[in-house]
Protein backbone atom coordinates (compact mmCIF):
# COMPACT_ATOMS: atom_id res chain seq x y z
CA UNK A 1 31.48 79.67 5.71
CA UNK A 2 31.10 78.57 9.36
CA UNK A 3 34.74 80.11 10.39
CA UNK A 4 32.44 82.69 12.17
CA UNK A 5 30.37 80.28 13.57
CA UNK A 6 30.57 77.12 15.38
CA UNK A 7 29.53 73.79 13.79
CA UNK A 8 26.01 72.36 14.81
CA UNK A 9 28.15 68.73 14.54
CA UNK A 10 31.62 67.85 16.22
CA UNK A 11 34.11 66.16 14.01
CA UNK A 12 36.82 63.53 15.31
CA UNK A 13 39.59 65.71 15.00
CA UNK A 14 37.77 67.88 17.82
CA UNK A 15 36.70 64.34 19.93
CA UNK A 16 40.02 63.30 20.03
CA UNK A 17 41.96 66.60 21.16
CA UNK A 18 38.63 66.92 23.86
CA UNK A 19 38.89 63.18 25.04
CA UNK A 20 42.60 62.98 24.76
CA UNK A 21 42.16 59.76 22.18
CA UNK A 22 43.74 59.25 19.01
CA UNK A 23 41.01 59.74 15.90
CA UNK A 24 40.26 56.12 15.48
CA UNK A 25 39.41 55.66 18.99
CA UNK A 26 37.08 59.25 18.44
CA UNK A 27 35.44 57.73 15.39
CA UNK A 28 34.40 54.83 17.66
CA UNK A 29 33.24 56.74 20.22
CA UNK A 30 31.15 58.84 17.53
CA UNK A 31 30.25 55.80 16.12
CA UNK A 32 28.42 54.05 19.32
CA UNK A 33 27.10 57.37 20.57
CA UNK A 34 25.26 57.57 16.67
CA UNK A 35 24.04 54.25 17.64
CA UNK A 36 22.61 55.30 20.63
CA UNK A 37 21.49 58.21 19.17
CA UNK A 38 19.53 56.40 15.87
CA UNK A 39 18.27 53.86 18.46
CA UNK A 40 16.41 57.15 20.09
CA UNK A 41 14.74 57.60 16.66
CA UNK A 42 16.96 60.50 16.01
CA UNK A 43 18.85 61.04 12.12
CA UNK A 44 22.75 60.81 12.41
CA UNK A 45 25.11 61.84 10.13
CA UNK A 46 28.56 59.18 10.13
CA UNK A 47 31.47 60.76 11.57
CA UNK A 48 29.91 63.87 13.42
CA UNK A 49 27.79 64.22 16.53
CA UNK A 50 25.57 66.60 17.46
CA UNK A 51 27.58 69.68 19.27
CA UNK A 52 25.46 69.94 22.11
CA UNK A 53 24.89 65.91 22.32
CA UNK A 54 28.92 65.88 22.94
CA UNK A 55 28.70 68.75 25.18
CA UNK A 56 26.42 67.05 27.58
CA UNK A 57 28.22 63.79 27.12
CA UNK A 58 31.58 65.62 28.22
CA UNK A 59 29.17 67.47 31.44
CA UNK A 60 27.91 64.44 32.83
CA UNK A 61 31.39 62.22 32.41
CA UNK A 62 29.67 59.80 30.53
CA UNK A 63 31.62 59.82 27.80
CA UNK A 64 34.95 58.13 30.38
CA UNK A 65 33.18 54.81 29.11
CA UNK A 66 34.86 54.94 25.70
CA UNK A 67 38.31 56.67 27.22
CA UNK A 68 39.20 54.04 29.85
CA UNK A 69 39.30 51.13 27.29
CA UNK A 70 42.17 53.18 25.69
């Protein structure tokens, strides 16, 4: 029951409203950040990114590389 509680992972639905995408362009975005991420050595789950991953993505404005090509 994790109404409470946020989510350790963040979900395209979320990506898109925070990125202003539509969900396939989030699930790409997830998709090459998991890339990155499994590249790092780290385990991913498809279709979810680590909360605080996305969080620092969203900080540091990195993340604009996947919104322009919209």
């Amino acid at each position: 029951m994790m109404t409470e509680i946020e989510s350790l992972y963040i979900g395209a639905e979320e990506v898109a409203a925070v990125c202003a995408v539509s969900k396939a362009k989030a699930y790409l975005i997830i998709r090459a950040e998991n890339e990155k991420l499994k590249d790092q050595g780290y385990l991913t789950i498809a279709g979810r990114l680590p909360r605080r991953y996305f969080d620092s993505l969203i900080a540091s404005g990195r993340s604009q590389d996947h919104v322009k090509e919209t």
